[in-house]
N, C-alpha and C. Protein backbone atom coordinates (compact mmCIF):
# COMPACT_ATOMS: atom_id res chain seq x y z
N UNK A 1 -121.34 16.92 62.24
CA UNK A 1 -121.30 16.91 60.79
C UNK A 1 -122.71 16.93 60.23
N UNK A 2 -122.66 17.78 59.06
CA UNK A 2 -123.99 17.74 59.05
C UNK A 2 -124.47 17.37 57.29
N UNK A 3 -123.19 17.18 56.60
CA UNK A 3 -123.19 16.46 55.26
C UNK A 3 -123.33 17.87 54.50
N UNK A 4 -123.50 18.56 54.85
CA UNK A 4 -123.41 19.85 53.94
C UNK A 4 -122.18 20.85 53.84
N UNK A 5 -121.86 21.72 52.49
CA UNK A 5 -120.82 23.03 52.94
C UNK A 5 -121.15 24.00 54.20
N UNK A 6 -120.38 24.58 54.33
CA UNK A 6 -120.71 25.69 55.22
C UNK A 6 -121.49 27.03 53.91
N UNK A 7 -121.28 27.18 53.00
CA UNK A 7 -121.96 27.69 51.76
C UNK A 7 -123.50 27.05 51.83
N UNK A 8 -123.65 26.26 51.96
CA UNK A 8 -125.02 25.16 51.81
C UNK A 8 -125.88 25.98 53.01
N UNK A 9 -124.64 25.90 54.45
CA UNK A 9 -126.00 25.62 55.33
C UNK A 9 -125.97 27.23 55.49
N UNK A 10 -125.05 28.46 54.73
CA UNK A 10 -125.15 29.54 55.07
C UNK A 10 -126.55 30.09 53.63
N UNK A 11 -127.08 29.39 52.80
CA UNK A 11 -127.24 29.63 51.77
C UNK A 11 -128.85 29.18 52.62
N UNK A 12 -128.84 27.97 53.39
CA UNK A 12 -130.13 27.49 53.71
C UNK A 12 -130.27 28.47 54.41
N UNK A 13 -129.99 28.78 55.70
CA UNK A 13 -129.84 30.14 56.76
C UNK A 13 -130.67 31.05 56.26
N UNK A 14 -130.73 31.72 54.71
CA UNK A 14 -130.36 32.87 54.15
C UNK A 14 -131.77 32.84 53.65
N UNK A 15 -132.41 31.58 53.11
CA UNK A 15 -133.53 31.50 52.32
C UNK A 15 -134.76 30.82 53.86
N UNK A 16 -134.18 30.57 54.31
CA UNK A 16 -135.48 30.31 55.86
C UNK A 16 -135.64 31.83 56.18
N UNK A 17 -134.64 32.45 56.20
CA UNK A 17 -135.11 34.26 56.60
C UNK A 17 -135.96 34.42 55.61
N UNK A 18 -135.55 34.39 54.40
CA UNK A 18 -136.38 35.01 53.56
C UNK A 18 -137.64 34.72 53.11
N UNK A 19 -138.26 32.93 53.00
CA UNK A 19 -139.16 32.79 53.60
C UNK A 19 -140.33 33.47 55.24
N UNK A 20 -139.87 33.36 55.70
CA UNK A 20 -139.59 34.25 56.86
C UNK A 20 -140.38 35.94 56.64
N UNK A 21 -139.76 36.67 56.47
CA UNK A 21 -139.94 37.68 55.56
C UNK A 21 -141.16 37.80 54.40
N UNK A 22 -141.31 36.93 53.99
CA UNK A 22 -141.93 37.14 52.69
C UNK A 22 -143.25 36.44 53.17
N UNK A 23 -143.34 35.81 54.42
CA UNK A 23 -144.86 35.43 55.01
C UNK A 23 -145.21 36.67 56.39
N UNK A 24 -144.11 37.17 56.89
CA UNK A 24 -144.65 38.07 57.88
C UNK A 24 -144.39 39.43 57.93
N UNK A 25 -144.34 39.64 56.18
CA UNK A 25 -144.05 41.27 55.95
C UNK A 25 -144.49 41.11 54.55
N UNK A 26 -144.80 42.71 54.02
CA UNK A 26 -145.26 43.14 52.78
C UNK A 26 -143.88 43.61 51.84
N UNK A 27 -142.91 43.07 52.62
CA UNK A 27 -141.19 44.00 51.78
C UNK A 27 -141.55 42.86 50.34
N UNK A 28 -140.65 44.00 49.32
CA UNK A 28 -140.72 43.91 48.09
C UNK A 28 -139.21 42.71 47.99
N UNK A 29 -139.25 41.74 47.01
CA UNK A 29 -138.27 41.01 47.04
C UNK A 29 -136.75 41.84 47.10
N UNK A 30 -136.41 42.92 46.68
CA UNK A 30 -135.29 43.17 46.57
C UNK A 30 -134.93 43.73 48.32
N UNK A 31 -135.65 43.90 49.16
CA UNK A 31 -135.67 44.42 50.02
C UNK A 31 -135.46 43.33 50.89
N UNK A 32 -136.16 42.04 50.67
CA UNK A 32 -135.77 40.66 51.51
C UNK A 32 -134.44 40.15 51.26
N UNK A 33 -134.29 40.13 49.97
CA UNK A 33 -132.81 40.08 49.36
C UNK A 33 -131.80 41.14 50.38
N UNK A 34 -131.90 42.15 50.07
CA UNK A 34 -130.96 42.88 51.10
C UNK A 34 -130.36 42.50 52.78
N UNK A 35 -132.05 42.36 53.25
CA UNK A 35 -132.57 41.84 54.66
C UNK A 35 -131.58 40.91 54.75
N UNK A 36 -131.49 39.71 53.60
CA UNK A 36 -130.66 38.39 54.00
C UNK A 36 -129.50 38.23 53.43
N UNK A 37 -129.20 39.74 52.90
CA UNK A 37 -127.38 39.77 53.07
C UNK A 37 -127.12 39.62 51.17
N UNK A 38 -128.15 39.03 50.48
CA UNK A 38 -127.83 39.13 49.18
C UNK A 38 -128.25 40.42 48.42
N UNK A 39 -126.76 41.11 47.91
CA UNK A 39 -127.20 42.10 46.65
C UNK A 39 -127.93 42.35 45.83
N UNK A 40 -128.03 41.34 44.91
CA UNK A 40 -128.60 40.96 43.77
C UNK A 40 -130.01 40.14 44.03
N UNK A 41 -131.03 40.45 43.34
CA UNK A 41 -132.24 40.20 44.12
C UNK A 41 -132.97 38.86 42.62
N UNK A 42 -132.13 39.17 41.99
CA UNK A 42 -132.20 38.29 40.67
C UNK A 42 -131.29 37.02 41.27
N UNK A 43 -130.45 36.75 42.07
CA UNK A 43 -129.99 35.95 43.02
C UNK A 43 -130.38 35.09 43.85
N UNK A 44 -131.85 36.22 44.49
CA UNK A 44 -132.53 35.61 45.64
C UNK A 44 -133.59 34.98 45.08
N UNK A 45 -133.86 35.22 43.85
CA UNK A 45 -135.10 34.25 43.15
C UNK A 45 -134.51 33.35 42.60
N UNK A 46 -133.48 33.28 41.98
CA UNK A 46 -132.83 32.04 41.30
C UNK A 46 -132.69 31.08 42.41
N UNK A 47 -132.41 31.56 43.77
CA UNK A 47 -131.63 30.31 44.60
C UNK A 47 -133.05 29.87 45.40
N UNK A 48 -134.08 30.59 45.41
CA UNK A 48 -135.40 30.39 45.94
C UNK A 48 -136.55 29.87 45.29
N UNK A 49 -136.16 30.13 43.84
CA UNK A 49 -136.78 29.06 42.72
C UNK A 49 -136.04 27.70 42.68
N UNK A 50 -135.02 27.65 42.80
CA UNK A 50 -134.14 26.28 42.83
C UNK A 50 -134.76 25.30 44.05
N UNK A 51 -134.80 26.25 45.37
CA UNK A 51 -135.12 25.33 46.64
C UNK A 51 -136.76 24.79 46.99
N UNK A 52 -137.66 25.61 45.87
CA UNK A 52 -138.93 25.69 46.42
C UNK A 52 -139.92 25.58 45.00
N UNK A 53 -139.37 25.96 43.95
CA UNK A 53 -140.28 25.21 42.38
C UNK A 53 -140.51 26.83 42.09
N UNK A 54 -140.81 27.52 42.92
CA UNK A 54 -141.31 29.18 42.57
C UNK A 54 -140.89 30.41 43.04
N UNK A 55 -140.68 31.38 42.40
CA UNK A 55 -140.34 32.48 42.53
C UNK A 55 -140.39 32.99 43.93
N UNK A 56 -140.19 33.82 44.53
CA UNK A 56 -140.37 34.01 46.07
C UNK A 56 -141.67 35.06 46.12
N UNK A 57 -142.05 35.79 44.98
CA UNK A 57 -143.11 36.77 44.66
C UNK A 57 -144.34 35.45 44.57
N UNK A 58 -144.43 34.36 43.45
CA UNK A 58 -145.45 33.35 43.48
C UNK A 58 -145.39 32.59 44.88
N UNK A 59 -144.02 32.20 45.29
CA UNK A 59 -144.34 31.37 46.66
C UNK A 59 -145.27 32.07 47.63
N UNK A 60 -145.23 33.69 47.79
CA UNK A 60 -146.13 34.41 48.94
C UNK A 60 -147.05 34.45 47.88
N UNK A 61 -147.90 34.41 47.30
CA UNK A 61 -148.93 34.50 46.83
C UNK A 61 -149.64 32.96 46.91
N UNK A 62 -149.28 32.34 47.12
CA UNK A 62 -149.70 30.69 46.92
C UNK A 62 -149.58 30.44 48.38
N UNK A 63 -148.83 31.02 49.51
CA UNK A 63 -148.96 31.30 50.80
C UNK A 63 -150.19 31.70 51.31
N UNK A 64 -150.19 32.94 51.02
CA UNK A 64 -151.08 33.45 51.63
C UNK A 64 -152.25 32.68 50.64
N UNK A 65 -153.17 32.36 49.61
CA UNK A 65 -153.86 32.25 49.16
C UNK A 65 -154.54 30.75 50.40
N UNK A 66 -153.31 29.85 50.75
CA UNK A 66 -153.87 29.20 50.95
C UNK A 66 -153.90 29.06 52.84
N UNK A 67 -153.53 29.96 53.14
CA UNK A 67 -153.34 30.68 54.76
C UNK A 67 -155.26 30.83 55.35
């Protein structure tokens, strides 16, 4: 048991790729979005701004800046 939905830990799954992605590639967010199974790429920033304070475009930029 791991105290979470199966939605939760398929949703966490989804945004560790995309992290993932967005530190060891130059793909454009809608393209990581795809990569991790979500359509809507206005999706993948809402649920990646929710988990992390910033956009997934500012999170790699504040990445790498400080890499």
């Amino acid at each position: 048991r791991t105290g979470r939905t199966v939605q939760e830990w398929i949703v966490e799954r989804r945004m560790a790729e995309a992290r993932s992605l967005l530190l060891g590639t130059d793909l454009a967010v809608q393209e990581v979005a795809a990569r991790v199974g979500i359509a809507d790429p206005g999706e993948v920033t809402r649920v990646f701004r929710h988990a992390h304070g910033d956009s997934p475009r500012t999170w790699r930029a504040k990445q790498v800046r400080t890499a």
